[in-house]
Every structure is written in structure tokens, then in C-alpha cells.
N, C-alpha and C. Protein backbone atom coordinates (compact mmCIF):
# COMPACT_ATOMS: atom_id res chain seq x y z
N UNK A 1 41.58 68.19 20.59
CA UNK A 1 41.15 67.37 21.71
C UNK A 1 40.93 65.95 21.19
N UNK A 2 41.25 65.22 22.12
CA UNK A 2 41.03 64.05 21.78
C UNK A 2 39.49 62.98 21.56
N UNK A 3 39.69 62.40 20.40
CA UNK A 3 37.94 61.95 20.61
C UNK A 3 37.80 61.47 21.74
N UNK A 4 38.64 60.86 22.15
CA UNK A 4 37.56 59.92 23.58
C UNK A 4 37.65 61.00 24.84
N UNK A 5 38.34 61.65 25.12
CA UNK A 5 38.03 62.83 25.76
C UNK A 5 36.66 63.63 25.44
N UNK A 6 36.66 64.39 24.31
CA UNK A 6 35.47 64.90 23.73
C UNK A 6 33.72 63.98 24.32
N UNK A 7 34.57 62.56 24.09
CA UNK A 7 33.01 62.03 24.18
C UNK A 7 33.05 61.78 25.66
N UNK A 8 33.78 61.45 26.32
CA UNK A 8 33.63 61.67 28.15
C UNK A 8 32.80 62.78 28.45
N UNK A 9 33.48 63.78 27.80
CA UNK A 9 32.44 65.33 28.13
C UNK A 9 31.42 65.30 28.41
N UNK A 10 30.98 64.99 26.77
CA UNK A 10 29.75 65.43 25.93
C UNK A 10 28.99 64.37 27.04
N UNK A 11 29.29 63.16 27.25
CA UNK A 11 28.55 61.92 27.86
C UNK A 11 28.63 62.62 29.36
N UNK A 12 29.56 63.25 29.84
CA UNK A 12 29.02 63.48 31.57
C UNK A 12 27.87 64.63 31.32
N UNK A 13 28.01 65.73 30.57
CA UNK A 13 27.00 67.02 30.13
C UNK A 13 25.48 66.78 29.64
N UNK A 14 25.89 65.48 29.06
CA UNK A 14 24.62 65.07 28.82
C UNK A 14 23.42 64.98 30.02
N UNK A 15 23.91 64.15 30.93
CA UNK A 15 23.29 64.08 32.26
C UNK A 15 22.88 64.81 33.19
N UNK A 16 23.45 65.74 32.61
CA UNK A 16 23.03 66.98 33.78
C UNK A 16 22.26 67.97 32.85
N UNK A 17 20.85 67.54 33.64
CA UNK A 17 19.38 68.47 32.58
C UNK A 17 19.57 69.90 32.82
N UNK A 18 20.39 70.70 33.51
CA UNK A 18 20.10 72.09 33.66
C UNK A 18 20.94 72.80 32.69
N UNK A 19 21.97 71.72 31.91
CA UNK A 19 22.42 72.51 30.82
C UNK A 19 21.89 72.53 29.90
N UNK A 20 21.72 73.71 28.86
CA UNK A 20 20.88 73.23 27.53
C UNK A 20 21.84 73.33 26.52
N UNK A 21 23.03 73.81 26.71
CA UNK A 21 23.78 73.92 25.38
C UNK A 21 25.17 74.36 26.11
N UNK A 22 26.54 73.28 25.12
CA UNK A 22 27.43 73.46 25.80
C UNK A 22 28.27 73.26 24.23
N UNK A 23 29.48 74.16 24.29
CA UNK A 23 31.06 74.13 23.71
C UNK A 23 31.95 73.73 24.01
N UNK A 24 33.17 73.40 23.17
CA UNK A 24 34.58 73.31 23.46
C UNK A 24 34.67 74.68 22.46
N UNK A 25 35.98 75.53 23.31
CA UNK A 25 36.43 76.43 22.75
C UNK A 25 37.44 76.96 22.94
N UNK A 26 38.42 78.04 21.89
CA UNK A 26 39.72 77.97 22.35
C UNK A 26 40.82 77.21 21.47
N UNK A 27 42.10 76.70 22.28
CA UNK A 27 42.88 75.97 21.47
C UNK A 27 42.18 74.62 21.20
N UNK A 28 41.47 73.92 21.31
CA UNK A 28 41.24 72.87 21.68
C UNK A 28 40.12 72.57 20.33
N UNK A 29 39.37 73.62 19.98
CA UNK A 29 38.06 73.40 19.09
C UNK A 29 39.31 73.95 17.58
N UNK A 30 40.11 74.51 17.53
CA UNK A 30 40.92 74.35 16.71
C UNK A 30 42.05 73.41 16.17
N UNK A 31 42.22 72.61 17.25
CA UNK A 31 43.23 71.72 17.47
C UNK A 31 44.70 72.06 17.44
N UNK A 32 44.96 73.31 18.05
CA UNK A 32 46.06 73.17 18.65
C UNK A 32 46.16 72.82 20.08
N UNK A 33 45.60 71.88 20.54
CA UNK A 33 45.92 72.35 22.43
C UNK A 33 46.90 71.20 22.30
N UNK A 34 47.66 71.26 23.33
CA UNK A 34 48.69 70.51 23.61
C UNK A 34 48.32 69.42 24.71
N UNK A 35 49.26 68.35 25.15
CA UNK A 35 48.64 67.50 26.40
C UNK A 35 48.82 68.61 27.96
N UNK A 36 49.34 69.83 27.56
CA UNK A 36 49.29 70.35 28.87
C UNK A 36 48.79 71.66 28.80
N UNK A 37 47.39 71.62 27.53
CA UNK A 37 46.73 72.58 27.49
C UNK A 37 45.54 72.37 28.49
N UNK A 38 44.58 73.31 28.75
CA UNK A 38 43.27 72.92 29.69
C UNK A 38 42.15 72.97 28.39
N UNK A 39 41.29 72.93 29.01
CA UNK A 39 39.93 72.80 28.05
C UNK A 39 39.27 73.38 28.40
N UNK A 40 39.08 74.46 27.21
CA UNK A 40 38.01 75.62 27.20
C UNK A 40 36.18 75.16 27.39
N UNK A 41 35.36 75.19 27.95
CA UNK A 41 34.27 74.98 27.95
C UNK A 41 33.14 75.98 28.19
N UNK A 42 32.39 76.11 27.51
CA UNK A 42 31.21 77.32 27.75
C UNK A 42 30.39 76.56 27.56
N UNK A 43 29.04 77.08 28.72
CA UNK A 43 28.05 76.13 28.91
C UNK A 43 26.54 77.19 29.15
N UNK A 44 25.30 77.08 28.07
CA UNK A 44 24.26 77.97 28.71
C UNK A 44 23.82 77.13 29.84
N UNK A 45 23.15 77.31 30.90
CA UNK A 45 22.42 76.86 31.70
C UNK A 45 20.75 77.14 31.58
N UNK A 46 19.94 76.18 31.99
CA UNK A 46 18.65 76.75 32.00
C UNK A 46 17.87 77.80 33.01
N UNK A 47 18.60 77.87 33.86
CA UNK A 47 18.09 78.96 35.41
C UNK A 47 20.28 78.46 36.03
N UNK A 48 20.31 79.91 36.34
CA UNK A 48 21.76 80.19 37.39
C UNK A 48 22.42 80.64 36.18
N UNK A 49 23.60 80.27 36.49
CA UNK A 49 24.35 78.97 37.16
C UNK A 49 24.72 79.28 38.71
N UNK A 50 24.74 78.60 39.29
CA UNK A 50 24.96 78.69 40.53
C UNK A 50 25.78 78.01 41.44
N UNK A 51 26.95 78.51 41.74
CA UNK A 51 28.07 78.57 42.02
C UNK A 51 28.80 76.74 42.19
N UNK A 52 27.66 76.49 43.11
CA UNK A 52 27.81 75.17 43.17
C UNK A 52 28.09 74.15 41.91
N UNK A 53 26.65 74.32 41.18
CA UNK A 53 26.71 73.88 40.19
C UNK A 53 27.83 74.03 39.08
N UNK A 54 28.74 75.22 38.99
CA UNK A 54 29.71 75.24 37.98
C UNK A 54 31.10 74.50 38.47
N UNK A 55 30.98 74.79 39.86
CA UNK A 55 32.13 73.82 40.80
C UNK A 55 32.22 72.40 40.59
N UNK A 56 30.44 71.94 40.95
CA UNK A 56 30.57 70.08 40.85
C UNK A 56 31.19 69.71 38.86
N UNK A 57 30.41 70.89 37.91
CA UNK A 57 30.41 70.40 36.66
C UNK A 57 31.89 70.60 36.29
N UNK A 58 32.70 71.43 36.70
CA UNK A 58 34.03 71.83 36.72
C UNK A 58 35.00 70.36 37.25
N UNK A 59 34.73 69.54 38.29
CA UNK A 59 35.32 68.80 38.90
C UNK A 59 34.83 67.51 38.33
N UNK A 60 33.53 67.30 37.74
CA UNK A 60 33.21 66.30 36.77
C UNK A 60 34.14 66.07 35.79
N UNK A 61 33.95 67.70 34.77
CA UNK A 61 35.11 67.37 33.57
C UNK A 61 35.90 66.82 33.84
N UNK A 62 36.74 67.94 35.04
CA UNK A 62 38.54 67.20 34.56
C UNK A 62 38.57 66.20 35.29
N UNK A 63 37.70 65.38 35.99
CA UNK A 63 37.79 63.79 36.79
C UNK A 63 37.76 62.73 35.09
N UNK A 64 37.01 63.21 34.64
CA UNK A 64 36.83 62.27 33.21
C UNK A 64 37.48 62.81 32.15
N UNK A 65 38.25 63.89 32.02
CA UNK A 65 39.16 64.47 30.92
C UNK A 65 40.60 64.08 31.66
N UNK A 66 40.71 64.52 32.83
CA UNK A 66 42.36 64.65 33.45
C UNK A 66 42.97 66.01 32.55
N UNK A 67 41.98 67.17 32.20
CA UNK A 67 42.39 67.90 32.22
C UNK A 67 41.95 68.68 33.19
N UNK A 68 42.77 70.35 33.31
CA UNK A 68 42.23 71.00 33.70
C UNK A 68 40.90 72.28 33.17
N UNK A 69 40.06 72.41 33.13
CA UNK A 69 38.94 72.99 32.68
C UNK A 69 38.87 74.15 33.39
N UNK A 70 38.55 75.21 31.94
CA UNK A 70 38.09 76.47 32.40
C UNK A 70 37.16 77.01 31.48
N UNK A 71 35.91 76.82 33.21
CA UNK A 71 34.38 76.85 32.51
C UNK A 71 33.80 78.15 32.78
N UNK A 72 33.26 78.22 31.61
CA UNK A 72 32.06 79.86 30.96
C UNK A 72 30.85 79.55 31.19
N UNK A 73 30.14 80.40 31.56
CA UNK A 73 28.92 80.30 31.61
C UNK A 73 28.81 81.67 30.65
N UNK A 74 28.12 80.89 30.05
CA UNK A 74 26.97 81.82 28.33
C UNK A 74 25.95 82.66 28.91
N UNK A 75 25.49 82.35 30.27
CA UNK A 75 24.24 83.47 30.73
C UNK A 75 24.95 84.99 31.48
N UNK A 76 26.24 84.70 31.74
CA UNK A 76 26.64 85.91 32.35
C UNK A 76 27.85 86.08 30.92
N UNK A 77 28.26 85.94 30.36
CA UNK A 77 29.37 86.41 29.45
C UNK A 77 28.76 87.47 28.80
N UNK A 78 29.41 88.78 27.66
CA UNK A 78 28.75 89.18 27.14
C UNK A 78 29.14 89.39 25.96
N UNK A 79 28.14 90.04 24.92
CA UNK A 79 27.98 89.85 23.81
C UNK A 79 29.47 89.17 22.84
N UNK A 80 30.34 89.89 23.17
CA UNK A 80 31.53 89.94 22.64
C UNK A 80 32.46 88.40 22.75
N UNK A 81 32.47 88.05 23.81
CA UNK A 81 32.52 86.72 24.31
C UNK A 81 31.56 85.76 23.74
N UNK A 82 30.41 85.60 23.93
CA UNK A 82 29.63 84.69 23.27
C UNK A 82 29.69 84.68 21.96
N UNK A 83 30.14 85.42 20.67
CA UNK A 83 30.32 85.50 20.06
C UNK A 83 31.50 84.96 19.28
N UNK A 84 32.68 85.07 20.45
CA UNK A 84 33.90 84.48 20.35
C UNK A 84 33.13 83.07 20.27
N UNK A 85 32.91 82.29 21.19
CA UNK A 85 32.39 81.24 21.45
C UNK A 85 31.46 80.62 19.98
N UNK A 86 30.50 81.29 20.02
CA UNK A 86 29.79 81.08 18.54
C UNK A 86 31.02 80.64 17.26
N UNK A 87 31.48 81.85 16.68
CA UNK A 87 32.23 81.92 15.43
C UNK A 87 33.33 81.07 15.72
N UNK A 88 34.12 80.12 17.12
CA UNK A 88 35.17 79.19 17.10
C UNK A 88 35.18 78.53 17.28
N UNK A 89 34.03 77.96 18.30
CA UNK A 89 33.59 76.89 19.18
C UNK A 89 33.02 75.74 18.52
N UNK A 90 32.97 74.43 19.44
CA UNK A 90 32.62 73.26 18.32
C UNK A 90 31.21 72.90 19.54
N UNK A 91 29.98 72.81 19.11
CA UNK A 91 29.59 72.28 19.86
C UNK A 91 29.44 71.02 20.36
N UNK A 92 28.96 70.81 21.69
CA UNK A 92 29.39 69.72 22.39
C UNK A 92 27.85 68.85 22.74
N UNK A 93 26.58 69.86 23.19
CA UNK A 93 25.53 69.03 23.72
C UNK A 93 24.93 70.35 23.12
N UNK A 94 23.45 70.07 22.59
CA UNK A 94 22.24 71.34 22.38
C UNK A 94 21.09 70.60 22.40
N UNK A 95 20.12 71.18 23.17
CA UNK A 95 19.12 70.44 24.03
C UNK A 95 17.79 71.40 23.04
N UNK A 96 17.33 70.68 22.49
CA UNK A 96 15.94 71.68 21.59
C UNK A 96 16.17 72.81 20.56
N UNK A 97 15.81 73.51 20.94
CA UNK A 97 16.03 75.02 19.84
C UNK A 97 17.18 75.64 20.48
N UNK A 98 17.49 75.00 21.57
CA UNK A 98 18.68 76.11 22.65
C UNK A 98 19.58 76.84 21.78
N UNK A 99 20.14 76.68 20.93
CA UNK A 99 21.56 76.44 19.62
C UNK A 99 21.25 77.78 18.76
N UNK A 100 19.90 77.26 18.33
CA UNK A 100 19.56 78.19 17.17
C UNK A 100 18.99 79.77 18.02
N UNK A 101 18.45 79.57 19.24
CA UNK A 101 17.71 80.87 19.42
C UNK A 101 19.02 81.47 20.60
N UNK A 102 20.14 80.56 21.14
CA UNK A 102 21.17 81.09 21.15
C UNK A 102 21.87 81.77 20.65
N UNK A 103 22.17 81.64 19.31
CA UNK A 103 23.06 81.98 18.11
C UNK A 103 22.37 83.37 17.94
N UNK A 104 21.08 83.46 17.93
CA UNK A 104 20.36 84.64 17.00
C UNK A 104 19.94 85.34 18.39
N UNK A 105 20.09 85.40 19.31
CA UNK A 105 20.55 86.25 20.70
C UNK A 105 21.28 87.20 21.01
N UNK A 106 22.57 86.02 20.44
CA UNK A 106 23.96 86.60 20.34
C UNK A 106 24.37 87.57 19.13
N UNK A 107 23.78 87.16 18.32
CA UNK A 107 24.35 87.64 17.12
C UNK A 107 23.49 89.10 16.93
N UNK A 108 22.41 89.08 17.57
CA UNK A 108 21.71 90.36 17.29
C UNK A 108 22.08 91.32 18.13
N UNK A 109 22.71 90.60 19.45
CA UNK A 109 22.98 91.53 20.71
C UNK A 109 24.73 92.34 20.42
N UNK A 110 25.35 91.15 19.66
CA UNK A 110 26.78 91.99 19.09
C UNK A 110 26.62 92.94 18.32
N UNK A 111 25.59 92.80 17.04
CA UNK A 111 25.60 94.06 16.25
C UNK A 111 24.69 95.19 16.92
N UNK A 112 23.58 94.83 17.77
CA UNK A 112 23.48 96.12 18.63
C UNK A 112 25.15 97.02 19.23
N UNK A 113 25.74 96.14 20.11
CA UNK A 113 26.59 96.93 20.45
C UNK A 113 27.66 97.23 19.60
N UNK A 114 27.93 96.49 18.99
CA UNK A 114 28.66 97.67 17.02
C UNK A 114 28.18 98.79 16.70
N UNK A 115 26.89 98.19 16.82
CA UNK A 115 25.84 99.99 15.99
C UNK A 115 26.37 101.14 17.12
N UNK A 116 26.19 100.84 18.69
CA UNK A 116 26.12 101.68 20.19
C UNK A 116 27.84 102.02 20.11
N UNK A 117 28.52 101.23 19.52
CA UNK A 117 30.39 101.37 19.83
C UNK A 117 30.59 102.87 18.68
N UNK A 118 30.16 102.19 17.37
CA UNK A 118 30.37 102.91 15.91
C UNK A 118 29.93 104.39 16.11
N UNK A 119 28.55 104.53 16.77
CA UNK A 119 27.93 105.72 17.21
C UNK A 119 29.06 106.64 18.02
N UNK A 120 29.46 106.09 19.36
CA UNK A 120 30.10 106.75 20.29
C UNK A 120 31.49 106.96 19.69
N UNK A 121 32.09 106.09 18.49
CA UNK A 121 33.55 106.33 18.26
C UNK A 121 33.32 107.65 17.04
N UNK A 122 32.02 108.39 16.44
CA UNK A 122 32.01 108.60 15.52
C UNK A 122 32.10 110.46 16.30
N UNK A 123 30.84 110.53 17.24
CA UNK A 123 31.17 111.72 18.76
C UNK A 123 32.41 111.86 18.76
N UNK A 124 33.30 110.86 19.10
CA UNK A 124 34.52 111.33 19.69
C UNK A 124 35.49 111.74 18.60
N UNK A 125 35.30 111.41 17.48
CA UNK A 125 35.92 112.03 16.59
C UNK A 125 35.51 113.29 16.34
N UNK A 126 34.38 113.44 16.66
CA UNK A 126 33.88 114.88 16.02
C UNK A 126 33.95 115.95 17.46
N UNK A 127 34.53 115.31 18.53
CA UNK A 127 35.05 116.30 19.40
C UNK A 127 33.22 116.71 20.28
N UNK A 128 32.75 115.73 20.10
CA UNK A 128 31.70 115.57 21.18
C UNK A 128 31.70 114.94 22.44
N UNK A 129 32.20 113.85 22.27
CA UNK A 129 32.49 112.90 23.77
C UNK A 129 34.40 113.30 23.59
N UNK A 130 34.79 113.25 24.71
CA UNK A 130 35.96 113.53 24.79
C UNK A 130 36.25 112.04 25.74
N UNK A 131 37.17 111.20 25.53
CA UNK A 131 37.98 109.99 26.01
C UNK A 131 38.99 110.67 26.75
């Protein structure tokens, strides 16, 4: 992504207090996106998100990117996803501790469901749960 794109973002996200922590992610935080790639964005919110709100922030971006944007919300994704997001993502805006007690949310809530996956794949081998 391009810097002055990047900083359009980061500078419209800034302004809007109900986000506390936002990414680029995808091709884009790696740098392959192309000029006719879109831009990955995941965003926690502090209360919602609510419908509206991901619409106006959706139509913000790509008014000041001229791309097209396709936005995540971090409060409904789950573990597996946010995680994606974590381990690729570049961050963009983090408002207080949001970042850090994000990260350790996520990261505790993926290896819960590793431990809950590992368990149930270990049954089905042993001809307890049947798939």
C-alpha cells in the first residue's frame, strides 16, 4: 500500500473515537496488492459496530483511498480470523492498552480452541465421535 494512502486511513480512523484499534491486512500489509487490489481493513470497535457505522467508515476509506475496502470488524470475527489478522496485519491506529489486551484475547482464545479441536480430532480417531 501506498504511504500516502496508508496515512489518509490512519488520519480519517483517527477521528472517529469509537474505534480503538484498527489494521491493514491481507495483500496489502504484505505488499503484494496491486493498483486493482482492495484494502483489507479490520477494525475493534468500542461498543457495536453498528451497521451504520461500518457503512459511513467503509465509504470514508475508499472516498480517501479510491480504493475499494473490505471491512472486519474484530468484535464479531472469531478466534481464527483475528488471529489471521494479528500474525499478518500491520497496524494502523491503537488507542491505550486496546493492542496489547487485544492480542492476549486473541491469542488465548485460539489456543483454547486448539486444545477443544485437538481433543475432538483425538475421539474421532479413537472411534468415539463419528464425522
Amino acid at each position: 500500500m501506498k504511504q500516502s494512502i496508508r496515512k489518509a486511513i490512519t488520519e480519517r480512523l483517527e477521528r472517529r473515537d469509537e474505534i480503538l484499534l484498527a489494521f491493514v491486512y491481507g495483500s496489502a500489509a504484505v505488499g503484494r496488492d496491486t493498483s486493482d487490489s482492495d484494502l483489507d481493513i479490520a477494525i475493534l470497535f468500542k461498543n457495536g459496530p453498528f451497521p451504520d457505522q461500518e457503512a459511513a467508515i467503509r465509504d470514508e476509506l475508499e472516498e480517501v483511498s479510491g480504493k475499494e475496502i473490505d471491512l472486519l470488524s474484530l468484535n464479531n470475527a472469531s478466534p481464527i480470523i483475528r488471529m489471521q489478522v494479528v500474525k499478518g496485519g500491520q497496524v494502523l491506529l491503537a488507542r491505550g492498552s486496546a493492542r496489547e489486551e487485544f492480542f492476549t484475547r486473541t491469542v488465548n482464545e485460539y489456543d483454547d480452541l486448539k486444545y477443544i479441536r485437538r481433543e475432538i480430532e483425538k475421539n474421532i480417531h479413537k472411534g468415539r465421535i463419528y464425522a
